[in-house]
C-alpha atoms as a PDB file:
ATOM      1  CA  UNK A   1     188.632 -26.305  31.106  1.00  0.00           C
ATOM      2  CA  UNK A   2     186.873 -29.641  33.311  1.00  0.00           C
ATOM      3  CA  UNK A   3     188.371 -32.775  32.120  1.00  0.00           C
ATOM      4  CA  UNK A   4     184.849 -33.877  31.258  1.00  0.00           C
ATOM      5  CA  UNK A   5     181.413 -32.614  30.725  1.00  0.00           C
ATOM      6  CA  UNK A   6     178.656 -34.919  31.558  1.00  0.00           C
ATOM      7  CA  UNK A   7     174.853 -35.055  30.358  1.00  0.00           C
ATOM      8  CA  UNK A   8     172.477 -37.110  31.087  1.00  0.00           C
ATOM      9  CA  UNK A   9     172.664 -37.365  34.399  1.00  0.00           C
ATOM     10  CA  UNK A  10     169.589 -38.498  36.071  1.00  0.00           C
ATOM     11  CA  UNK A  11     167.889 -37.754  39.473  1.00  0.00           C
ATOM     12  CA  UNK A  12     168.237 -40.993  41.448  1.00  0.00           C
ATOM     13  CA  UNK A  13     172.221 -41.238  39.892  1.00  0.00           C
ATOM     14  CA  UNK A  14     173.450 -37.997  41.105  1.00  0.00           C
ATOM     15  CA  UNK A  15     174.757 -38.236  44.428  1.00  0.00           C
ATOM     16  CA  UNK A  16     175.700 -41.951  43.733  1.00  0.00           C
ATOM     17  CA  UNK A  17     177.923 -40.634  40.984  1.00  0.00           C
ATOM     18  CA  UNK A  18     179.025 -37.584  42.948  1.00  0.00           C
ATOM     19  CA  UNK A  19     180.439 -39.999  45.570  1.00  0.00           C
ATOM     20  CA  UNK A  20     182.110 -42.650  42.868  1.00  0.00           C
ATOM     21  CA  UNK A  21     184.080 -39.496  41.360  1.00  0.00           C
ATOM     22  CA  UNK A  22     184.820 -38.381  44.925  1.00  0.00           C
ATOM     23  CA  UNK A  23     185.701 -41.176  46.209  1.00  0.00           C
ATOM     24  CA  UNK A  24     187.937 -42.390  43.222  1.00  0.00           C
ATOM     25  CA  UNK A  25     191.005 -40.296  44.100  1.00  0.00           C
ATOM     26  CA  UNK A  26     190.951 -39.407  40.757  1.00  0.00           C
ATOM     27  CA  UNK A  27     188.726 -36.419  40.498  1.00  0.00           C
ATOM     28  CA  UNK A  28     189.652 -33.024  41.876  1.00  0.00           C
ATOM     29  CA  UNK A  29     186.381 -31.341  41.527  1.00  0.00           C
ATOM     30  CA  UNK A  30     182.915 -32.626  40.742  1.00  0.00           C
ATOM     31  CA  UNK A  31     180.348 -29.571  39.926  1.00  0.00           C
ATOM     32  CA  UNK A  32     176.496 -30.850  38.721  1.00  0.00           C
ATOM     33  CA  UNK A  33     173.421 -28.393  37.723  1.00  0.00           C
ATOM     34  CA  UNK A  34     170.276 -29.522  36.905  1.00  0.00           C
ATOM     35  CA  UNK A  35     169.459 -29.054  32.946  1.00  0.00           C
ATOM     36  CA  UNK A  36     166.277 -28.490  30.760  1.00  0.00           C
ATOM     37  CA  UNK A  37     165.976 -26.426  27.141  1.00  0.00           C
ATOM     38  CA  UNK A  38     163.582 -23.574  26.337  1.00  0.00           C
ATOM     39  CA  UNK A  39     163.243 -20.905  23.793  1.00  0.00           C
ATOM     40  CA  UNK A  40     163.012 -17.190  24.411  1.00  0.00           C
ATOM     41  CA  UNK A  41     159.960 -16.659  22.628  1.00  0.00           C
ATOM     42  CA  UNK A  42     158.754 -13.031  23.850  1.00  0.00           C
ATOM     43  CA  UNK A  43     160.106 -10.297  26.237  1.00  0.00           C
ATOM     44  CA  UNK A  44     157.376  -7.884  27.887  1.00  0.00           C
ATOM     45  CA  UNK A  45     155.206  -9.202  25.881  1.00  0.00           C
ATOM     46  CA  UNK A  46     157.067  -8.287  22.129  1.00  0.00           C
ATOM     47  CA  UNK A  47     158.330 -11.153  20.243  1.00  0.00           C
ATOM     48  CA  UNK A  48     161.718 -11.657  20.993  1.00  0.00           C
ATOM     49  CA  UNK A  49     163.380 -11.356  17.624  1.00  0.00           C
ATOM     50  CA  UNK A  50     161.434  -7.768  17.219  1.00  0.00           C
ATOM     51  CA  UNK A  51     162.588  -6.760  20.971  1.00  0.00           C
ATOM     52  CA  UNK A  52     166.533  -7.265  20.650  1.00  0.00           C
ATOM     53  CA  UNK A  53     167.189  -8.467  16.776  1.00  0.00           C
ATOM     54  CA  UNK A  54     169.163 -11.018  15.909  1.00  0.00           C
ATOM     55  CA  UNK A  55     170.988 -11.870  18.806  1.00  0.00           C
ATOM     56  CA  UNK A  56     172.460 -15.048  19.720  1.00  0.00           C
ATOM     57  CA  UNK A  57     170.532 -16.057  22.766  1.00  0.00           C
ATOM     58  CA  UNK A  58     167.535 -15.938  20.901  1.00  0.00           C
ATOM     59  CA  UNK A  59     168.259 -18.148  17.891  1.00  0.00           C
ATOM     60  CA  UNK A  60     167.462 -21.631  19.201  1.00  0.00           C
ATOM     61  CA  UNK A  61     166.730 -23.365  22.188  1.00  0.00           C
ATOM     62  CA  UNK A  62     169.213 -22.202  25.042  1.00  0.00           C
ATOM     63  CA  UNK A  63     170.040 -23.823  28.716  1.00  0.00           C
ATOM     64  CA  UNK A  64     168.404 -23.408  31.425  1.00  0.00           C
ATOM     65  CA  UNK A  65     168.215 -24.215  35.022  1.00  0.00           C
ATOM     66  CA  UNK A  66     167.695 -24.055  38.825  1.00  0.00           C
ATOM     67  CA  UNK A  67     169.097 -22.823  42.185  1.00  0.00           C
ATOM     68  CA  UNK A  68     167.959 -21.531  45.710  1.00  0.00           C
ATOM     69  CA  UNK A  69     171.456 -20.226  45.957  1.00  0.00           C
ATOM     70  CA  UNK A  70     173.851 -17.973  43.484  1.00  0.00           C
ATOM     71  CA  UNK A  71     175.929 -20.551  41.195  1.00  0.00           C
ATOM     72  CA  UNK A  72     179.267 -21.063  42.134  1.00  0.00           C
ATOM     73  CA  UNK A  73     181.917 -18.513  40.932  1.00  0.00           C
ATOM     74  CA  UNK A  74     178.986 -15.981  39.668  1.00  0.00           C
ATOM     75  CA  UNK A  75     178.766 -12.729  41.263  1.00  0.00           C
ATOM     76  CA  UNK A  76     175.517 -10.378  41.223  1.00  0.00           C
ATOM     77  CA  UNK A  77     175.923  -7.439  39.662  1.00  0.00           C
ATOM     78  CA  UNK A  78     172.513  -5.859  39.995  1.00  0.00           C
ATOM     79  CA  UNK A  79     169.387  -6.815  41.917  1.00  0.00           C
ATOM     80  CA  UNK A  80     169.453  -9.359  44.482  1.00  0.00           C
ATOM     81  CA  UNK A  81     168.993 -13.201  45.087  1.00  0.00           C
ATOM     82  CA  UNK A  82     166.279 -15.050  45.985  1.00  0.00           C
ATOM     83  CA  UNK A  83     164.900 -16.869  49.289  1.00  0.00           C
ATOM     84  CA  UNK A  84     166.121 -20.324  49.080  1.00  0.00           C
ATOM     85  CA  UNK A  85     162.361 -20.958  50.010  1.00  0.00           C
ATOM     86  CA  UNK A  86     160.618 -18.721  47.619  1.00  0.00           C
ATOM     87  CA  UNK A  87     157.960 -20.204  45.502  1.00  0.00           C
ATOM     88  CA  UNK A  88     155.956 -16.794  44.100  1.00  0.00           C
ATOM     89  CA  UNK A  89     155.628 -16.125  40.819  1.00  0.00           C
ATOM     90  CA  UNK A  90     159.125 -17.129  38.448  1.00  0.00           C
ATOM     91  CA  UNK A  91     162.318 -15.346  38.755  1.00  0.00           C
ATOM     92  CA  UNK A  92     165.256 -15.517  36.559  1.00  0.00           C
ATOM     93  CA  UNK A  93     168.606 -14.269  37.375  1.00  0.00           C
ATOM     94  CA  UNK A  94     170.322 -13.207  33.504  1.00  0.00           C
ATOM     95  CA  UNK A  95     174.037 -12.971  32.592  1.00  0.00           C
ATOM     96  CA  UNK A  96     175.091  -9.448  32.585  1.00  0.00           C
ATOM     97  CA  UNK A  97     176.892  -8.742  29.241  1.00  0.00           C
ATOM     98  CA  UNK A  98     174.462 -10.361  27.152  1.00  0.00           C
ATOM     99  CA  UNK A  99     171.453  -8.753  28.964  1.00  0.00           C
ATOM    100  CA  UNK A 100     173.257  -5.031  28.308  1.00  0.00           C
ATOM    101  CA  UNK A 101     173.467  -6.317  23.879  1.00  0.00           C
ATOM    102  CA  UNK A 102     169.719  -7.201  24.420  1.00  0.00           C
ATOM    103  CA  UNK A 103     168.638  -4.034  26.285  1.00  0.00           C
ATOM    104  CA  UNK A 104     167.225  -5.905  29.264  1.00  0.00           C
ATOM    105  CA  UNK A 105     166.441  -4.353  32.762  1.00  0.00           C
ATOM    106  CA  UNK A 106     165.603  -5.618  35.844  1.00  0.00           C
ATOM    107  CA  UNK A 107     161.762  -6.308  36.074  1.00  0.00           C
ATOM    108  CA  UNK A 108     161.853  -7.055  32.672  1.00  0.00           C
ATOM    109  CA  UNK A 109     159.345 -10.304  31.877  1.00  0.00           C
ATOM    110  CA  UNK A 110     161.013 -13.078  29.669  1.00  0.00           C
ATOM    111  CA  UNK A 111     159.002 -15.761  28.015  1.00  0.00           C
ATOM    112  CA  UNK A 112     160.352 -18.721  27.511  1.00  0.00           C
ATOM    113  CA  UNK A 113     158.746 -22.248  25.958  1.00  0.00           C
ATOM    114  CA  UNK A 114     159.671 -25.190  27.848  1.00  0.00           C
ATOM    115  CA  UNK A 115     158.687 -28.810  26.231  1.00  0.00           C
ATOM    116  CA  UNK A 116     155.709 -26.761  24.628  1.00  0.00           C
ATOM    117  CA  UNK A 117     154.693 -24.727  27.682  1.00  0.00           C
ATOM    118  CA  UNK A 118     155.331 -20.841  27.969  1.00  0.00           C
ATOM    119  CA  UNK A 119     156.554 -20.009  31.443  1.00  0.00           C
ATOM    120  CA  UNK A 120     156.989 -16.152  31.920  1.00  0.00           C
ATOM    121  CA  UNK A 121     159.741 -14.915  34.535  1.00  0.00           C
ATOM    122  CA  UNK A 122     160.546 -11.649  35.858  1.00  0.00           C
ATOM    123  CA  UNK A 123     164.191 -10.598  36.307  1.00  0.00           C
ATOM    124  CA  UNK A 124     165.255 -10.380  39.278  1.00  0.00           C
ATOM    125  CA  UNK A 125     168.932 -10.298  39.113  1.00  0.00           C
ATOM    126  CA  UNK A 126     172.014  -9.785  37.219  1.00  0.00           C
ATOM    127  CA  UNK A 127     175.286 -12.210  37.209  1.00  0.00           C
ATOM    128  CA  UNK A 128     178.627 -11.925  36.111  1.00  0.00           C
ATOM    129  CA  UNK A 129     179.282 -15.195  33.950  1.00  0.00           C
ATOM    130  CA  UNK A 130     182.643 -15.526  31.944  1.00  0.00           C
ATOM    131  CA  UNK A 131     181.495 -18.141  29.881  1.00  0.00           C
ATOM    132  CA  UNK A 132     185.389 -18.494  28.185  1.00  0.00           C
ATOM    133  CA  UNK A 133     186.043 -20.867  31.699  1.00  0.00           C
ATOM    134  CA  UNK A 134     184.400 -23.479  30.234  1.00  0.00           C
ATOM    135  CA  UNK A 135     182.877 -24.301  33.715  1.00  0.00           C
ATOM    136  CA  UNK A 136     178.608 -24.858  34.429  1.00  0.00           C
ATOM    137  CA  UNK A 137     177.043 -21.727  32.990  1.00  0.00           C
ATOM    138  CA  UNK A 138     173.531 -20.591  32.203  1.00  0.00           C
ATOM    139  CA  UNK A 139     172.481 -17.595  30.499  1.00  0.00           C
ATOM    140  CA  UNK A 140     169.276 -18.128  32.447  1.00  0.00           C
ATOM    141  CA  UNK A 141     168.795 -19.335  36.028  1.00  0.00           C
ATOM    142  CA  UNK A 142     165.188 -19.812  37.588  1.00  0.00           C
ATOM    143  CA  UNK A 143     164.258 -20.326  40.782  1.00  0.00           C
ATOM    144  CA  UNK A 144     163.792 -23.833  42.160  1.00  0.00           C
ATOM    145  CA  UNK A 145     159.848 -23.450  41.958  1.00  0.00           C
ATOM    146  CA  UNK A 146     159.427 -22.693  38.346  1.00  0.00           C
ATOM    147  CA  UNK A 147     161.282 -25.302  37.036  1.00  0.00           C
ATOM    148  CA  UNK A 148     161.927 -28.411  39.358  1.00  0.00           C
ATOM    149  CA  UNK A 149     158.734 -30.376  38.819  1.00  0.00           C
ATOM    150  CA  UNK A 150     159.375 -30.254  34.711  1.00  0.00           C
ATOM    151  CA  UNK A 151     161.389 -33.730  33.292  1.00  0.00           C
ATOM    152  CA  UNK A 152     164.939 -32.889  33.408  1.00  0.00           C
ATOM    153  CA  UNK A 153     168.654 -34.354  33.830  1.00  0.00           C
ATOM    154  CA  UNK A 154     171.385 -32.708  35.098  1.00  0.00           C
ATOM    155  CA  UNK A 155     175.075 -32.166  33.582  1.00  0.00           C
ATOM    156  CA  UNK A 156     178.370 -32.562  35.180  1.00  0.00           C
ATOM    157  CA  UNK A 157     181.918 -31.448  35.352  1.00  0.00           C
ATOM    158  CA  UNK A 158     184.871 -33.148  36.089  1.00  0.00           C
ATOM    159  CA  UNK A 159     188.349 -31.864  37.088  1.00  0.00           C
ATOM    160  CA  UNK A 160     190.921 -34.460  36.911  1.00  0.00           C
ATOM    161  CA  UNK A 161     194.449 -34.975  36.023  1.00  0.00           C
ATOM    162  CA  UNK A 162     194.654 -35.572  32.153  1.00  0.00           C
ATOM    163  CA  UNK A 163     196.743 -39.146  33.226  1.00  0.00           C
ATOM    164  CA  UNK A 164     193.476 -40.135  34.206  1.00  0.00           C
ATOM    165  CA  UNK A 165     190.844 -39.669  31.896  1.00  0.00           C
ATOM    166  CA  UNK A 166     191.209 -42.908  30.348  1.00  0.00           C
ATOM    167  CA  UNK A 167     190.288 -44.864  33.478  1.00  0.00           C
ATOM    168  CA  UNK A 168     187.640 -42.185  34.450  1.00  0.00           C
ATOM    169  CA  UNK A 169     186.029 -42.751  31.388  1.00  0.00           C
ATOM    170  CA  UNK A 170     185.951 -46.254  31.904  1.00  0.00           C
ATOM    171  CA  UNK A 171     184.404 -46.098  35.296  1.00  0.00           C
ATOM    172  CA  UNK A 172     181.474 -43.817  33.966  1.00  0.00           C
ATOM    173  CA  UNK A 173     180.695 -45.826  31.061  1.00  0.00           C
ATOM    174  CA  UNK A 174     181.040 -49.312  33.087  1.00  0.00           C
ATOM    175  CA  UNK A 175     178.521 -48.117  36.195  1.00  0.00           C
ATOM    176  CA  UNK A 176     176.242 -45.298  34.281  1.00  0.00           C
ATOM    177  CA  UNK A 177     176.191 -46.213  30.634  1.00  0.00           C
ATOM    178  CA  UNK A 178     173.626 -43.777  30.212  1.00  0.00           C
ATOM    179  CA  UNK A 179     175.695 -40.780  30.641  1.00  0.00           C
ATOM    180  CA  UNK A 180     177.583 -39.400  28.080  1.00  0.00           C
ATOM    181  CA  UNK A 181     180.852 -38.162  28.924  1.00  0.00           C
ATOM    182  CA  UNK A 182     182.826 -35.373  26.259  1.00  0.00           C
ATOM    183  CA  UNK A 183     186.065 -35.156  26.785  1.00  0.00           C
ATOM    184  CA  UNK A 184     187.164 -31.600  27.061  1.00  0.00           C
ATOM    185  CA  UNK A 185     190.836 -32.380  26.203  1.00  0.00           C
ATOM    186  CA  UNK A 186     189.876 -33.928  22.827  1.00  0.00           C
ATOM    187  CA  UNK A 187     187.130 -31.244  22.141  1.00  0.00           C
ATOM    188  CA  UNK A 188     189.598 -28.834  22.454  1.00  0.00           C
ATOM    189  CA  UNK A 189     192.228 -30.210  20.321  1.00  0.00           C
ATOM    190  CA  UNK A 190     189.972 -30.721  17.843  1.00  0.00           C
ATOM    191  CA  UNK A 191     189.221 -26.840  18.032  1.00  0.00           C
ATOM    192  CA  UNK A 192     192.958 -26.149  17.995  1.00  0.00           C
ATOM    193  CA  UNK A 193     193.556 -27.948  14.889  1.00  0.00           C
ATOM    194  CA  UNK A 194     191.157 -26.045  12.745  1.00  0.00           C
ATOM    195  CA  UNK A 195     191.728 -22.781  13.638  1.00  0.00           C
ATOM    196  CA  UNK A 196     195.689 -23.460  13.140  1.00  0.00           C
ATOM    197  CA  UNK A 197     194.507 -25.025   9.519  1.00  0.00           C
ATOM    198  CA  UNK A 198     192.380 -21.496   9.029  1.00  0.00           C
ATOM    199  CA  UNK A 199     195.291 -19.324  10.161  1.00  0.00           C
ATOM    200  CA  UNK A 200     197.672 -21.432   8.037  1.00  0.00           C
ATOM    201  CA  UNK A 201     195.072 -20.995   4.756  1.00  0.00           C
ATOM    202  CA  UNK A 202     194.629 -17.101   5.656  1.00  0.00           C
ATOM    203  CA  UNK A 203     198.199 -16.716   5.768  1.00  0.00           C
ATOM    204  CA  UNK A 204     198.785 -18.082   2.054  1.00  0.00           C
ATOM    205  CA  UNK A 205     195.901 -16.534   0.742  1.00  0.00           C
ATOM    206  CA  UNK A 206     197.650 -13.074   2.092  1.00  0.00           C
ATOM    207  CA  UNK A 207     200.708 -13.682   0.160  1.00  0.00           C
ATOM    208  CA  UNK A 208     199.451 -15.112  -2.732  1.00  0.00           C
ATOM    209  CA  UNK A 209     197.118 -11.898  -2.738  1.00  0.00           C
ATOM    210  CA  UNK A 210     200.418  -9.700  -2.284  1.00  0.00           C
ATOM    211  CA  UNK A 211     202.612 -11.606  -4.671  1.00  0.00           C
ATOM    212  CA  UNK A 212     199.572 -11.226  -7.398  1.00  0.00           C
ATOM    213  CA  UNK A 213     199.782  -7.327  -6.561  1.00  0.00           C
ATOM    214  CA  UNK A 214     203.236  -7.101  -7.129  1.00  0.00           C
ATOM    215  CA  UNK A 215     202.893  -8.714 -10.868  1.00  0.00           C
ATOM    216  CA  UNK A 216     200.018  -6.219 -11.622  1.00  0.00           C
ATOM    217  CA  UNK A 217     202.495  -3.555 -10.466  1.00  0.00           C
ATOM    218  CA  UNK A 218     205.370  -4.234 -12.391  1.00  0.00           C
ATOM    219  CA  UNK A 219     203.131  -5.081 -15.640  1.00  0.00           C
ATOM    220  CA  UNK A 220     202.159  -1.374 -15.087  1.00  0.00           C
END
């Protein structure tokens, strides 16, 4: 997992803040994406709840964003990638696995609402995304076109040595007190904890369910 997870990140900060982290000697990697939110209102036309049920990456607003070229560590599966200079019609590029539990196909026309307007894309493309790497992921990607000229931010990660995310986070906070910086480290502690408390509860309620079955067998 990154070290950090940035949001907030606006236009005119990016490369500024690509170049602190960079230039820190702190900072192994530095990955941005640009970032807006949209809801998956109707596909070919159905609503989307009576197309594919109640499937995750309907319920809500979901990520989305932009790229002339394929995101780093995806792979296509199926279709193919766009010009980095095409600006026809929208084109979205879907994650594989959950495209196959929603019964999607290439050519398939997605609607999504985005701050109150729907914008309709075609699939053109599918990825391989392992979201369980905890790196930039979308379960949608447009091209540049459809989506660039819409108010956005971007989000960040950050790859660092754990030693330094006390300083890091310092630096962000003193220079860009507008972005918000989650530590990944903490996150996932957090995360840790309760599913060792759950495990720990589920364990005792097993044996405390066993034990009570063993005093209803000898009473019998």
């Amino acid at each position: 997992a990154p070290t950090f997870f940035l949001i907030d990140i606006q236009d005119s900060q990016l490369q500024p803040l690509k170049n602190l982290m960079l230039d820190s000697g702190y900072v192994s990697e530095f990955s941005t994406a640009p970032m807006l939110r949209g809801i998956i209102s109707h596909i070919n036309g159905i609503p989307a709840k009576q197309f594919v049920g109640d499937h995750w990456a309907i319920r809500g607003d979901r990520g989305l964003t932009y790229s002339k070229s394929i995101p780093q560590n995806s792979t296509i599966i199926d279709g193919d990638w766009w010009a980095s200079d095409y600006d026809g019609d929208p084109l979205i590029s879907f994650a594989q696995n959950e495209a196959s539990e929603m019964g999607l196909s290439l050519g398939d026309k997605i609607t999504v609402n985005v701050l109150g307007r729907d914008l309709t894309g075609t699939i053109q493309n599918f990825r391989d995304v392992n979201f369980a790497t905890m790196r930039i992921n979308f379960l949608m990607v447009f091209n540049p076109h459809a989506l660039e000229l819409a108010p956005h931010s971007h989000i960040g990660t950050i790859y660092s040595d754990q030693n330094y995310e006390a300083t890091l986070l310092k630096i962000i906070s003193h220079n860009y007190p507008n972005v918000t910086a989650i530590s990944m480290h903490d996150t996932l502690s957090q995360v840790s904890e309760t599913l060792a408390t759950i495990t720990t509860i589920s364990r005792w309620s097993s044996a405390i369910t066993i034990l009570i079955g063993l005093v209803v067998l000898v009473g019998v």
